[in-house]
PDB file of N, CA and C in Angstrom:
ATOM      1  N   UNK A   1      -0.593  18.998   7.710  1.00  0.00           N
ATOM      2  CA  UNK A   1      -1.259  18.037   8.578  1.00  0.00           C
ATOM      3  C   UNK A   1      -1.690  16.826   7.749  1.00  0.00           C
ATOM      4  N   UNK A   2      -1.302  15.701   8.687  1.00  0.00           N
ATOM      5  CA  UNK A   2      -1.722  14.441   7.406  1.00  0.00           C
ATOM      6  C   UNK A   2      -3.114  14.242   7.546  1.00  0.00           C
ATOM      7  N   UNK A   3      -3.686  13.875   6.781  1.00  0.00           N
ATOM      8  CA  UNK A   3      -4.850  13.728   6.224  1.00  0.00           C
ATOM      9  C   UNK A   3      -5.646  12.079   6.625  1.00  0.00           C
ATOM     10  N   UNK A   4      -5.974  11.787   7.730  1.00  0.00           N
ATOM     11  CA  UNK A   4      -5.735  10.265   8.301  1.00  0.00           C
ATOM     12  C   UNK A   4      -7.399   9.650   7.795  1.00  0.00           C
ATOM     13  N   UNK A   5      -7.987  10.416   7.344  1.00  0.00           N
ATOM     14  CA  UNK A   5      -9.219  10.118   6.625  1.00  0.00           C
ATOM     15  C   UNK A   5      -9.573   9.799   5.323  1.00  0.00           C
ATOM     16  N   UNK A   6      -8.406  10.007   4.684  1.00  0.00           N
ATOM     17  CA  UNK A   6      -7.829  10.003   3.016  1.00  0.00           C
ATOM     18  C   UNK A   6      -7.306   8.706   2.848  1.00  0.00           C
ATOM     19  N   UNK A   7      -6.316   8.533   4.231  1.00  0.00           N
ATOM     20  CA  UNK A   7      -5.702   7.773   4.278  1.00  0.00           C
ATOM     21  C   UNK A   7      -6.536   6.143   4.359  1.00  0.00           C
ATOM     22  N   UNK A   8      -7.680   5.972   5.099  1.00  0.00           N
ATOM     23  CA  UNK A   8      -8.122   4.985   5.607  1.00  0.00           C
ATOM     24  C   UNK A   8      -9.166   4.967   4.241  1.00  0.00           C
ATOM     25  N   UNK A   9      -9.994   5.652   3.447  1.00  0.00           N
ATOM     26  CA  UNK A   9     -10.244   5.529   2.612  1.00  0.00           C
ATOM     27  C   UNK A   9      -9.624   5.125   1.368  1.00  0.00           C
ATOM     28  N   UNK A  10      -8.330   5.665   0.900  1.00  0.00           N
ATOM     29  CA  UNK A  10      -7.347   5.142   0.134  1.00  0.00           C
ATOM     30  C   UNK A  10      -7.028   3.887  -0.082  1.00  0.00           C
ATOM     31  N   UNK A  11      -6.891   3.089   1.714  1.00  0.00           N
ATOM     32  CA  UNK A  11      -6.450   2.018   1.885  1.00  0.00           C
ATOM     33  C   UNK A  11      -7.328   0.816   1.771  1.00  0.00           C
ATOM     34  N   UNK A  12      -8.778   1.362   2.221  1.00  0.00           N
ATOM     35  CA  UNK A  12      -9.446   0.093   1.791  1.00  0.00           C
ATOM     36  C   UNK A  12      -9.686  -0.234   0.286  1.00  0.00           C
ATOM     37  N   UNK A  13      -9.653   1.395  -0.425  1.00  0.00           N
ATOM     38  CA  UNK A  13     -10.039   1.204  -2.174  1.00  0.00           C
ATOM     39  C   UNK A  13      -8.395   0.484  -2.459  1.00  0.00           C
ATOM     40  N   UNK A  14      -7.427   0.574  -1.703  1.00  0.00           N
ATOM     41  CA  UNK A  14      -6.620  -0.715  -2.870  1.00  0.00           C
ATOM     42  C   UNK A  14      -6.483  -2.114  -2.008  1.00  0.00           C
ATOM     43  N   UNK A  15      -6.810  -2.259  -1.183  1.00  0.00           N
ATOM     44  CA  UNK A  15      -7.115  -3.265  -0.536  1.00  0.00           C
ATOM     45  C   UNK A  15      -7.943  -3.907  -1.268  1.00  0.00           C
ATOM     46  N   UNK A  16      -9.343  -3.522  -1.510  1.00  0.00           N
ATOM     47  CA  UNK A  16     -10.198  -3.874  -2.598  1.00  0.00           C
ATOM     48  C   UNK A  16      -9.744  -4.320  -3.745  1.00  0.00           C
ATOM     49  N   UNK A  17      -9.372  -3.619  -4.287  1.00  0.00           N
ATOM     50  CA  UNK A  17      -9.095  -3.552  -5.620  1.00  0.00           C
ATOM     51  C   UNK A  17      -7.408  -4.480  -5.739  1.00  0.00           C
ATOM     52  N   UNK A  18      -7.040  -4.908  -4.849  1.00  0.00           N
ATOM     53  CA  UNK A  18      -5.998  -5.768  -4.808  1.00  0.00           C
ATOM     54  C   UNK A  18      -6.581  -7.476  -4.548  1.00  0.00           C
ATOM     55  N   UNK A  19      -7.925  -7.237  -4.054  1.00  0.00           N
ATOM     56  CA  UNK A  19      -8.780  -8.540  -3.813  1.00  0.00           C
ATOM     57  C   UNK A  19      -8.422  -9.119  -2.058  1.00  0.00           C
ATOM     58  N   UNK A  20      -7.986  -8.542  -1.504  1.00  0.00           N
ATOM     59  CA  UNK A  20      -7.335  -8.749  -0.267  1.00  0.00           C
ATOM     60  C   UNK A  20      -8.381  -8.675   0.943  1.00  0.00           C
ATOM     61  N   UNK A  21      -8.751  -9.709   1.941  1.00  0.00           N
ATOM     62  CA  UNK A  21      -9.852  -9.117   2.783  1.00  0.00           C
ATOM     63  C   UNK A  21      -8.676  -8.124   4.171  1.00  0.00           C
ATOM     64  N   UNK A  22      -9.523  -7.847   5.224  1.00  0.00           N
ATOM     65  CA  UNK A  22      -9.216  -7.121   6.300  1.00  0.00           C
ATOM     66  C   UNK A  22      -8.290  -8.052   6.973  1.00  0.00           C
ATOM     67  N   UNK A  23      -9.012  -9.703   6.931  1.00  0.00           N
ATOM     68  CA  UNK A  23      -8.029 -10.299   8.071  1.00  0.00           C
ATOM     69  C   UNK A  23      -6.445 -10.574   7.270  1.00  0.00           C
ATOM     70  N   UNK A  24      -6.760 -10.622   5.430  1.00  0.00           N
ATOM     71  CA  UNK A  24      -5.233 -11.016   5.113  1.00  0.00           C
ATOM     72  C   UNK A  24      -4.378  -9.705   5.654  1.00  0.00           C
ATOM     73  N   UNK A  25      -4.735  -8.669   5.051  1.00  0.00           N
ATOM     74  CA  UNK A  25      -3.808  -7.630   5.398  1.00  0.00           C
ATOM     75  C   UNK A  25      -3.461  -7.556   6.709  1.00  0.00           C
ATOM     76  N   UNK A  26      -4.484  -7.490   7.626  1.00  0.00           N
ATOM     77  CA  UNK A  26      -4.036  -7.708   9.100  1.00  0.00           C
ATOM     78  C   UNK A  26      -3.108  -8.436   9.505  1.00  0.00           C
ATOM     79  N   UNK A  27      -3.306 -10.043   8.905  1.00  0.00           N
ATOM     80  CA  UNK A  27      -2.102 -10.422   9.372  1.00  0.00           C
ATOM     81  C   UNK A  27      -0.733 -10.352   8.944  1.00  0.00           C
ATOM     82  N   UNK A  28      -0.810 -10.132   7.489  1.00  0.00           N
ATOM     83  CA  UNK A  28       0.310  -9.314   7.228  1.00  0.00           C
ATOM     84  C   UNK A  28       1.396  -8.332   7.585  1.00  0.00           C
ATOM     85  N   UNK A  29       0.201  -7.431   8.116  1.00  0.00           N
ATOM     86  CA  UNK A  29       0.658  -5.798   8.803  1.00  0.00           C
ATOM     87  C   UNK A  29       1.234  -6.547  10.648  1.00  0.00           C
ATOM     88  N   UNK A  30       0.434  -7.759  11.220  1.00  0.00           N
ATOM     89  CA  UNK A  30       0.909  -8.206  12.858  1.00  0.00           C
ATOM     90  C   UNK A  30      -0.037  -6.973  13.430  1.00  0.00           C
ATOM     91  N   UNK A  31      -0.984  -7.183  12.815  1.00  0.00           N
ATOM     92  CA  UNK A  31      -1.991  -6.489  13.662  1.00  0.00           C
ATOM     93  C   UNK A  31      -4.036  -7.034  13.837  1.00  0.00           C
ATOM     94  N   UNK A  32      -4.664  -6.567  14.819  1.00  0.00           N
ATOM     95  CA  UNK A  32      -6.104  -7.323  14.944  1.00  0.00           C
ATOM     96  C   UNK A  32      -6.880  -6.671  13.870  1.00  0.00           C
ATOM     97  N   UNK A  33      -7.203  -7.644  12.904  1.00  0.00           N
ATOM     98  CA  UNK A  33      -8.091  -7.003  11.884  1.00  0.00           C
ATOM     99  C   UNK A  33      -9.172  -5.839  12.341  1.00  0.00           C
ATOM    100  N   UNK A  34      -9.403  -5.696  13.494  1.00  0.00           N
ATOM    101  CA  UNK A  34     -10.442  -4.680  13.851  1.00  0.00           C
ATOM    102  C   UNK A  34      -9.968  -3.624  13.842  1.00  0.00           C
ATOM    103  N   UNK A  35      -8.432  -3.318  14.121  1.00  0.00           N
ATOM    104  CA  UNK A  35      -7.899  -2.316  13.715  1.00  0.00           C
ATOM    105  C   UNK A  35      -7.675  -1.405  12.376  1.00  0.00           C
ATOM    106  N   UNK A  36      -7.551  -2.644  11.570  1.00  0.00           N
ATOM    107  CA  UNK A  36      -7.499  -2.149  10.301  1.00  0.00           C
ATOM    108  C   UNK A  36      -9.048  -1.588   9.430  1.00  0.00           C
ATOM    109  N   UNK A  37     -10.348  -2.467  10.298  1.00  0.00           N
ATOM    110  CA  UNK A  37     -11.297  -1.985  10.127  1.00  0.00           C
ATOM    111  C   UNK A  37     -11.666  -0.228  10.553  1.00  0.00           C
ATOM    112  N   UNK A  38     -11.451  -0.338  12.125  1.00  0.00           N
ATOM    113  CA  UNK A  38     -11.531   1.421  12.466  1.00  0.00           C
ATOM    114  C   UNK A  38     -10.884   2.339  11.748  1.00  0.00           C
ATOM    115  N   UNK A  39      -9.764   2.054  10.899  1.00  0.00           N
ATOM    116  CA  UNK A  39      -8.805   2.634  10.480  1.00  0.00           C
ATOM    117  C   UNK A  39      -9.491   2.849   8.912  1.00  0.00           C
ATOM    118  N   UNK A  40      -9.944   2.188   8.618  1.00  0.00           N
ATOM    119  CA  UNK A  40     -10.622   2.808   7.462  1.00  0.00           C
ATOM    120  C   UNK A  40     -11.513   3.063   7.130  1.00  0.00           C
ATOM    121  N   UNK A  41     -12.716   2.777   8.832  1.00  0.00           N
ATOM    122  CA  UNK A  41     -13.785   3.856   8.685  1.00  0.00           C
ATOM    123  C   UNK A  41     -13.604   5.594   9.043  1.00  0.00           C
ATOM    124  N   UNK A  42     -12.262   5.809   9.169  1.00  0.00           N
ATOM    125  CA  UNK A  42     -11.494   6.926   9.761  1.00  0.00           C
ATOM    126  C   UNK A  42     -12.006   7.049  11.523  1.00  0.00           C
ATOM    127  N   UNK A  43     -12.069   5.706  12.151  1.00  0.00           N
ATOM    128  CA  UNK A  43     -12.319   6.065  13.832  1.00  0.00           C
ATOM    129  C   UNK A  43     -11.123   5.605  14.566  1.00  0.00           C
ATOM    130  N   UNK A  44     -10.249   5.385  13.687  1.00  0.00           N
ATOM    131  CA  UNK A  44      -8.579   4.883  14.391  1.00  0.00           C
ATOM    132  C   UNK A  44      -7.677   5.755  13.389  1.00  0.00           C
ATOM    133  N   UNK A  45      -6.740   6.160  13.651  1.00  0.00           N
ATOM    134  CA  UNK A  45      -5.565   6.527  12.437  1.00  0.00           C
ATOM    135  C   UNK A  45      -4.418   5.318  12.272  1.00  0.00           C
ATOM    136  N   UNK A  46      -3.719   5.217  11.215  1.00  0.00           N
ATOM    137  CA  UNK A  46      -2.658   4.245  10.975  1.00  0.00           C
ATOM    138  C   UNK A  46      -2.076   4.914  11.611  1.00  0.00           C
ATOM    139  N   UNK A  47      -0.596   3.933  11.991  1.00  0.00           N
ATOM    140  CA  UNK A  47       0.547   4.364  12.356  1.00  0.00           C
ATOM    141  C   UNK A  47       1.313   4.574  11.114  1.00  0.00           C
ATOM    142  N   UNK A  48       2.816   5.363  11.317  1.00  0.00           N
ATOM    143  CA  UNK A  48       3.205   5.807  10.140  1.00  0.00           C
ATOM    144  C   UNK A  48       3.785   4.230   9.706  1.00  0.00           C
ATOM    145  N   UNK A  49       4.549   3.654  10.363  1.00  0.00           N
ATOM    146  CA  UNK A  49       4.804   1.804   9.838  1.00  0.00           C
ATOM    147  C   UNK A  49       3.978   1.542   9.613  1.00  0.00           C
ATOM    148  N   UNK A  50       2.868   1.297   9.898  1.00  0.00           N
ATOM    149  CA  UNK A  50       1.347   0.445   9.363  1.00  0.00           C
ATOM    150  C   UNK A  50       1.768   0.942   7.708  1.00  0.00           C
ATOM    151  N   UNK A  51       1.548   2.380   7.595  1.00  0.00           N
ATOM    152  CA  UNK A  51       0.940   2.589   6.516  1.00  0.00           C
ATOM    153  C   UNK A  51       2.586   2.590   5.134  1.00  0.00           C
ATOM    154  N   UNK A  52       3.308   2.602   5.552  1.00  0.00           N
ATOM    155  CA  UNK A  52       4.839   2.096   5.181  1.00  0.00           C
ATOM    156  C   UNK A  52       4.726   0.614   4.301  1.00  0.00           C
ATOM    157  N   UNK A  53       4.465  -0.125   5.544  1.00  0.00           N
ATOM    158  CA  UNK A  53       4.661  -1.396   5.058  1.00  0.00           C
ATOM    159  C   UNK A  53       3.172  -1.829   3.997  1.00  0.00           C
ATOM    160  N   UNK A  54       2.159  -1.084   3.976  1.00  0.00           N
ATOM    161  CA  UNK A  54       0.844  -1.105   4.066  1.00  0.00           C
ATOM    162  C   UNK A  54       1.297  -0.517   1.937  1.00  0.00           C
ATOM    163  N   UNK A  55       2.140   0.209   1.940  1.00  0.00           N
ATOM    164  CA  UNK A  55       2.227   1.020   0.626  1.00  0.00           C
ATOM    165  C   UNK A  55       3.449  -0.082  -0.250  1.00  0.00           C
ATOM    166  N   UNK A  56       3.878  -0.646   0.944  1.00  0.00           N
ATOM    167  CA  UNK A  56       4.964  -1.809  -0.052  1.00  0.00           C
ATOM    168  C   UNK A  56       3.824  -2.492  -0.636  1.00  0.00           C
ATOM    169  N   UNK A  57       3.004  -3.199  -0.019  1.00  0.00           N
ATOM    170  CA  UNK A  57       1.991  -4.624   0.064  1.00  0.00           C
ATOM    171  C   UNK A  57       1.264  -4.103  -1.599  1.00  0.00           C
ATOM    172  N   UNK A  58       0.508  -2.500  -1.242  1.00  0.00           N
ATOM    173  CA  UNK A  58       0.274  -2.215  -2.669  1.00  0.00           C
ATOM    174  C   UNK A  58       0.466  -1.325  -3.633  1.00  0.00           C
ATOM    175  N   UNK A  59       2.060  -1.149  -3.455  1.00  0.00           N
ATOM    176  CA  UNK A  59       2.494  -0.689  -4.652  1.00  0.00           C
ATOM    177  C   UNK A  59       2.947   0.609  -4.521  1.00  0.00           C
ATOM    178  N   UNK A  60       2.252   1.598  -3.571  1.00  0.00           N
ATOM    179  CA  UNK A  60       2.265   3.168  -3.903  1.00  0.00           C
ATOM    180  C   UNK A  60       2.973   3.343  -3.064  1.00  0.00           C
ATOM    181  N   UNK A  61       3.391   4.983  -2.721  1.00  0.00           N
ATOM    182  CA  UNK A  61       4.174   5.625  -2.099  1.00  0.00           C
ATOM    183  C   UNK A  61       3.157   5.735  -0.848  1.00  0.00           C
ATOM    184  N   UNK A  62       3.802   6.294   0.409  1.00  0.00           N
ATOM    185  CA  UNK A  62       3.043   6.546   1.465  1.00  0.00           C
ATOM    186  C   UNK A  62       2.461   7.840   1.607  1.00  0.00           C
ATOM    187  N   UNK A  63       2.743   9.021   0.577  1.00  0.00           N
ATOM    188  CA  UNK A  63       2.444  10.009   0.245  1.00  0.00           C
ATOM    189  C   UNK A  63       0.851  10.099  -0.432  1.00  0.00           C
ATOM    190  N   UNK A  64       0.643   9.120  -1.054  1.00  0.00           N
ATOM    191  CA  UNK A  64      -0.856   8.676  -2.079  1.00  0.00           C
ATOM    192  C   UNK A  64      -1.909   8.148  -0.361  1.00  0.00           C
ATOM    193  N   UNK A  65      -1.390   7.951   0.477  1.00  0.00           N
ATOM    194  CA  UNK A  65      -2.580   7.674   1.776  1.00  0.00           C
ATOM    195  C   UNK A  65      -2.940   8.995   2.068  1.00  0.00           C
ATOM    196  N   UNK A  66      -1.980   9.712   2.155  1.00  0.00           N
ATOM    197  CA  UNK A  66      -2.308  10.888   3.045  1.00  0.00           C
ATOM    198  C   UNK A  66      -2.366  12.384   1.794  1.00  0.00           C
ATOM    199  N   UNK A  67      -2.232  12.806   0.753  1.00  0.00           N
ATOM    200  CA  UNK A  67      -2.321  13.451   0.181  1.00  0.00           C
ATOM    201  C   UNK A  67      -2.909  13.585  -1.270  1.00  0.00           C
ATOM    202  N   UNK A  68      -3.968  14.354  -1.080  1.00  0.00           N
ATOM    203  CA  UNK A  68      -5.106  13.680  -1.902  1.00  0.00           C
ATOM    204  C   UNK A  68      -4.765  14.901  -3.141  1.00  0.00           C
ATOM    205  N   UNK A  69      -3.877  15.272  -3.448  1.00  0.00           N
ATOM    206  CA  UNK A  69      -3.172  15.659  -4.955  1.00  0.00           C
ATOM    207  C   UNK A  69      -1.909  14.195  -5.545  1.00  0.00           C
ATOM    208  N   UNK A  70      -1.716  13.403  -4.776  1.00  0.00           N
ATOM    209  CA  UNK A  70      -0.897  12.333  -5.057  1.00  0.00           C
ATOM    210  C   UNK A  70      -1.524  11.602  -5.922  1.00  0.00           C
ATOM    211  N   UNK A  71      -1.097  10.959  -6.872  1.00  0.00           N
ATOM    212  CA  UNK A  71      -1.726   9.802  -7.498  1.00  0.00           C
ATOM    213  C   UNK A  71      -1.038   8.639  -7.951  1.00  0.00           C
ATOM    214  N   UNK A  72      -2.019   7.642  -7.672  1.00  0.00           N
ATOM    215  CA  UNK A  72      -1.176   6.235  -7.979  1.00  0.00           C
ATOM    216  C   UNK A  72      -1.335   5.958  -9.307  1.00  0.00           C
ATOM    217  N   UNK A  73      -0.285   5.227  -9.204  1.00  0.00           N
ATOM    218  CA  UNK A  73       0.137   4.508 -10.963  1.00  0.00           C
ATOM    219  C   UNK A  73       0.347   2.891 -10.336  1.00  0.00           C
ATOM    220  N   UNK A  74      -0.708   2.009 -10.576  1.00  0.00           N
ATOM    221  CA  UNK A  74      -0.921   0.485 -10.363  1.00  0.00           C
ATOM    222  C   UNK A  74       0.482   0.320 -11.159  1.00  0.00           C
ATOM    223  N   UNK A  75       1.218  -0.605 -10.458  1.00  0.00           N
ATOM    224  CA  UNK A  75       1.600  -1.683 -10.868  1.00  0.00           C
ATOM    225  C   UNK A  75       1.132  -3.559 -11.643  1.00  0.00           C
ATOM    226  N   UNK A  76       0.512  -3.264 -12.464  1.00  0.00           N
ATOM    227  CA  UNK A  76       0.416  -4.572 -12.608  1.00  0.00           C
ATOM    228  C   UNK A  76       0.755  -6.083 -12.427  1.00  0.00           C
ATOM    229  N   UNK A  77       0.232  -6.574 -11.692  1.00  0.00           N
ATOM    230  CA  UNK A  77       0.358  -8.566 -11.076  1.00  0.00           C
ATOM    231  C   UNK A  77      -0.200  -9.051 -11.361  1.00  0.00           C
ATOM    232  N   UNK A  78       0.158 -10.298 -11.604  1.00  0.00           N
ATOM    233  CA  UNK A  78      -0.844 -10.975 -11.628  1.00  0.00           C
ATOM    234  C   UNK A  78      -0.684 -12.599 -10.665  1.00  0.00           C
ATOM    235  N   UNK A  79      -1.647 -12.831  -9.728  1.00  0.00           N
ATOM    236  CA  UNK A  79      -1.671 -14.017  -8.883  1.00  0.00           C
ATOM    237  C   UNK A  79      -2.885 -15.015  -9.537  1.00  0.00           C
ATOM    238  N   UNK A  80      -2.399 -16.037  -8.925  1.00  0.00           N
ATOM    239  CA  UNK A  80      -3.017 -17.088  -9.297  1.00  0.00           C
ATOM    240  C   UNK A  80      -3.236 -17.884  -7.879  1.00  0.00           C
ATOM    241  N   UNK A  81      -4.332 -17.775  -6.850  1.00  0.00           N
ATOM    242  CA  UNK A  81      -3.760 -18.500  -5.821  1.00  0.00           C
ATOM    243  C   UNK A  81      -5.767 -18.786  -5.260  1.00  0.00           C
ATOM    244  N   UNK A  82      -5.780 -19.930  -4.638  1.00  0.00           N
ATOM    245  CA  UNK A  82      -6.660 -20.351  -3.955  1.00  0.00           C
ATOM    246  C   UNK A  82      -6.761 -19.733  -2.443  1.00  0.00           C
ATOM    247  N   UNK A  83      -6.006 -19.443  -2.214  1.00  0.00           N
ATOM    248  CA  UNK A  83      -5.757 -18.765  -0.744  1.00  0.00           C
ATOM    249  C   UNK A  83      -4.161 -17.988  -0.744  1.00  0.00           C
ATOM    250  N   UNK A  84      -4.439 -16.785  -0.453  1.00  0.00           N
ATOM    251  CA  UNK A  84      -2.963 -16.283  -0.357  1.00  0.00           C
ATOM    252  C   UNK A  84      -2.633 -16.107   1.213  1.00  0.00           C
ATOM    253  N   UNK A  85      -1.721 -16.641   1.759  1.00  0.00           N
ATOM    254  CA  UNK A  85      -0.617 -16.044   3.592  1.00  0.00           C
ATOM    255  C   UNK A  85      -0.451 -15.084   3.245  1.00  0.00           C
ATOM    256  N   UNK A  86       0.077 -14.922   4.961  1.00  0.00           N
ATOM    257  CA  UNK A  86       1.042 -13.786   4.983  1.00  0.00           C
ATOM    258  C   UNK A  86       2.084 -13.727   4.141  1.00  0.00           C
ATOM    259  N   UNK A  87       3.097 -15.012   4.101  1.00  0.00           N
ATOM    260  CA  UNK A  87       4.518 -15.203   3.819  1.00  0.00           C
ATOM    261  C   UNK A  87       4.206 -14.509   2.250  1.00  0.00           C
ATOM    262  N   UNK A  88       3.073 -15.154   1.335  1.00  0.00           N
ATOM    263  CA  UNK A  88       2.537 -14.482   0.145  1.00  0.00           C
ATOM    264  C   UNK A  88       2.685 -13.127   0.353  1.00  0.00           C
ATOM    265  N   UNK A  89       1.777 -12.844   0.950  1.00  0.00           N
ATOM    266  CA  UNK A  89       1.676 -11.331   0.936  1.00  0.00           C
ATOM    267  C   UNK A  89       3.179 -10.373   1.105  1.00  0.00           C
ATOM    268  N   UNK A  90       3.772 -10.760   2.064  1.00  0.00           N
ATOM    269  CA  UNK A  90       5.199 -10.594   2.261  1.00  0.00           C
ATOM    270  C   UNK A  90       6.125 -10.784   0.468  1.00  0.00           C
ATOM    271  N   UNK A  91       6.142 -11.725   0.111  1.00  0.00           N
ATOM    272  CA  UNK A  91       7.003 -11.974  -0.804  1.00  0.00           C
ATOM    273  C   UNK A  91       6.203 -10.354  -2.251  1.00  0.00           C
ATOM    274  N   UNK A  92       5.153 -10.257  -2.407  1.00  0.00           N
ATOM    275  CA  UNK A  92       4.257  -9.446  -2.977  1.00  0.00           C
ATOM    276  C   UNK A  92       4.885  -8.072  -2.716  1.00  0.00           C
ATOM    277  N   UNK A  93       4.902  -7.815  -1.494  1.00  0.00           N
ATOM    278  CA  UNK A  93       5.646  -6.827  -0.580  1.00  0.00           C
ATOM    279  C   UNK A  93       6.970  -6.304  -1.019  1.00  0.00           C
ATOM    280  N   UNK A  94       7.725  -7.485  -1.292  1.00  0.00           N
ATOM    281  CA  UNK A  94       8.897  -7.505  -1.438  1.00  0.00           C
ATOM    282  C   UNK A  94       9.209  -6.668  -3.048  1.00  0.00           C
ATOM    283  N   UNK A  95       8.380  -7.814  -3.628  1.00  0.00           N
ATOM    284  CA  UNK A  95       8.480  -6.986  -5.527  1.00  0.00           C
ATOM    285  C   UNK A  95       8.001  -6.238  -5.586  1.00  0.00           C
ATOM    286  N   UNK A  96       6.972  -5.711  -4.714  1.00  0.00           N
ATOM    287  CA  UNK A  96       6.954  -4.369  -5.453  1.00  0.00           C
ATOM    288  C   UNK A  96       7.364  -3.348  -4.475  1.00  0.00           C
ATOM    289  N   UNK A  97       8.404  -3.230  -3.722  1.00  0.00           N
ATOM    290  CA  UNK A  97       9.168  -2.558  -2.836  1.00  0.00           C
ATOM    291  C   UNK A  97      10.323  -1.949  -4.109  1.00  0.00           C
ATOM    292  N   UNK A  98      10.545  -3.502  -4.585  1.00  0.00           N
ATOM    293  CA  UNK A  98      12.006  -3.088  -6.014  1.00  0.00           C
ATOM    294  C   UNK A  98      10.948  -2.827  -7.293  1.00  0.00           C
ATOM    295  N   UNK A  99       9.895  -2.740  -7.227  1.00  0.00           N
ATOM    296  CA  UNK A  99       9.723  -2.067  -8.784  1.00  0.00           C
ATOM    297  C   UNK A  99       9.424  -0.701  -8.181  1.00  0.00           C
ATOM    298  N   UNK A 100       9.067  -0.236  -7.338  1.00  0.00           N
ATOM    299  CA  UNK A 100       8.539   1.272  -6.534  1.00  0.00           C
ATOM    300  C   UNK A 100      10.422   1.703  -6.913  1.00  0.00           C
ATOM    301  N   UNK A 101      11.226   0.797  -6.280  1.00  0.00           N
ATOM    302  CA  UNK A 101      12.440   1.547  -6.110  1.00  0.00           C
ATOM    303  C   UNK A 101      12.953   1.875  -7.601  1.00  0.00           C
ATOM    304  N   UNK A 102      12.605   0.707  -8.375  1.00  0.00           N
ATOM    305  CA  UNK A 102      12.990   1.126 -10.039  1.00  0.00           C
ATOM    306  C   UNK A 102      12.072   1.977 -10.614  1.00  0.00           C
ATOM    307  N   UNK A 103      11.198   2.592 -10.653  1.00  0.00           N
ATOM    308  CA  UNK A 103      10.558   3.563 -11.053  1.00  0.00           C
ATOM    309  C   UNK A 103      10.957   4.697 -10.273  1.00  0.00           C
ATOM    310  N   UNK A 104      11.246   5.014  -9.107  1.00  0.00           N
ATOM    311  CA  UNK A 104      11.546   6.163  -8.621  1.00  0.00           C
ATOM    312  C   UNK A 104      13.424   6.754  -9.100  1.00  0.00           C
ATOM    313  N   UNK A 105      14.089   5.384  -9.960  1.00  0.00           N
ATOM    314  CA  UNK A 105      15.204   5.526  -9.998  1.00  0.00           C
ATOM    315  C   UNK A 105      15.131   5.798 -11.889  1.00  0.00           C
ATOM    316  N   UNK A 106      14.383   5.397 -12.624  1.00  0.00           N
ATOM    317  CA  UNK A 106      14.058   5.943 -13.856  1.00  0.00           C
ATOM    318  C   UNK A 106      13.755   7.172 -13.477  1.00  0.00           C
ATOM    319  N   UNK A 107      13.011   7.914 -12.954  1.00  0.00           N
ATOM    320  CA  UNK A 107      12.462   9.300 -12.857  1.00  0.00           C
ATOM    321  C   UNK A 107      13.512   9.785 -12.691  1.00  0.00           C
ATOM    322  N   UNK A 108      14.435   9.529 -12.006  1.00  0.00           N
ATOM    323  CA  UNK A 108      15.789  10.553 -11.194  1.00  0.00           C
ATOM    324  C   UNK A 108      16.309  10.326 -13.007  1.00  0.00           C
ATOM    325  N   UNK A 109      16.582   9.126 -13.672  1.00  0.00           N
ATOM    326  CA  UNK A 109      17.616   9.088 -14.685  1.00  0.00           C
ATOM    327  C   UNK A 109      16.683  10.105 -16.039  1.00  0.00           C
ATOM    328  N   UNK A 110      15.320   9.953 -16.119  1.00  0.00           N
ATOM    329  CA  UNK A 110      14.835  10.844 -17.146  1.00  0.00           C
ATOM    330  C   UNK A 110      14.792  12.109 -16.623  1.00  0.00           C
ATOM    331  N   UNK A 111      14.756  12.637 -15.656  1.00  0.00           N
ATOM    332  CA  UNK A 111      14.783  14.042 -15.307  1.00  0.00           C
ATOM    333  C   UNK A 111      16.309  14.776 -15.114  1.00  0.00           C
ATOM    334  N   UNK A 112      17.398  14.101 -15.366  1.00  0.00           N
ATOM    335  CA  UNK A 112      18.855  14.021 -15.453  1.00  0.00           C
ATOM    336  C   UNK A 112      19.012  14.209 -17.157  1.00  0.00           C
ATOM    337  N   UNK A 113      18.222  13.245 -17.921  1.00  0.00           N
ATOM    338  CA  UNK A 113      18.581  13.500 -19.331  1.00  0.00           C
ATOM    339  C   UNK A 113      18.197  14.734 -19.838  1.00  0.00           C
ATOM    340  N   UNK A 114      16.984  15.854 -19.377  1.00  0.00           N
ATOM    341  CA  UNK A 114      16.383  16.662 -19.712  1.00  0.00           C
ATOM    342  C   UNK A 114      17.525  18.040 -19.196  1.00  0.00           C
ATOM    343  N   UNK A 115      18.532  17.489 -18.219  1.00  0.00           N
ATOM    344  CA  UNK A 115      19.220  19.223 -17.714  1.00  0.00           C
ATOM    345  C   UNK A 115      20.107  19.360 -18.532  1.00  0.00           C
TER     346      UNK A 115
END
């Protein structure tokens, strides 16, 4: 059973810790920031896309929302911006969609060198 309380907690600590308020991510995600608020006082659950696109934006697998033996490994960024968009946030999205995919594709190649 997923864990949708882990999840909404999870999400605001990297939300935070990404420097991001409720309304950027919201509009990011095409959704009413109040949603994303209930959702991480655990009185709404994400949808499984919310939290998909929600794990591109910062970095982790969608497994680290909902399973609290998962653990994240930050990717390091660094921005420089007076105000970040969506389209920002999107492009953010994007790189670290391909560094998630290159780290999950090192693991397959070091766990191949070991058989």
């Amino acid at each position: 059973m997923l864990n949708f309380e882990l999840a909404g907690k999870r999400f605001s600590e990297l939300r935070d810790r990404s420097g991001f308020t409720q309304s950027m991510v919201a509009e990011y995600l095409d959704v009413d920031q109040s949603y994303i608020s209930k959702c991480e006082k655990g009185e709404r659950q994400f949808s499984a896309d919310i939290l998909e696109k929600a794990a591109e934006l910062f970095g982790c697998t969608v497994d680290y929302f909902v399973n609290e033996s998962c653990e994240f490994v930050e990717m390091p960024i660094a921005l420089r911006a007076k105000s970040v968009t969506a389209e920002d946030l999107n492009t953010i999205a994007a790189i670290n969609k391909i560094a998630l995919n290159l780290r999950f594709m090192e693991g397959l190649l070091a766990r191949g060198n070991r058989i």
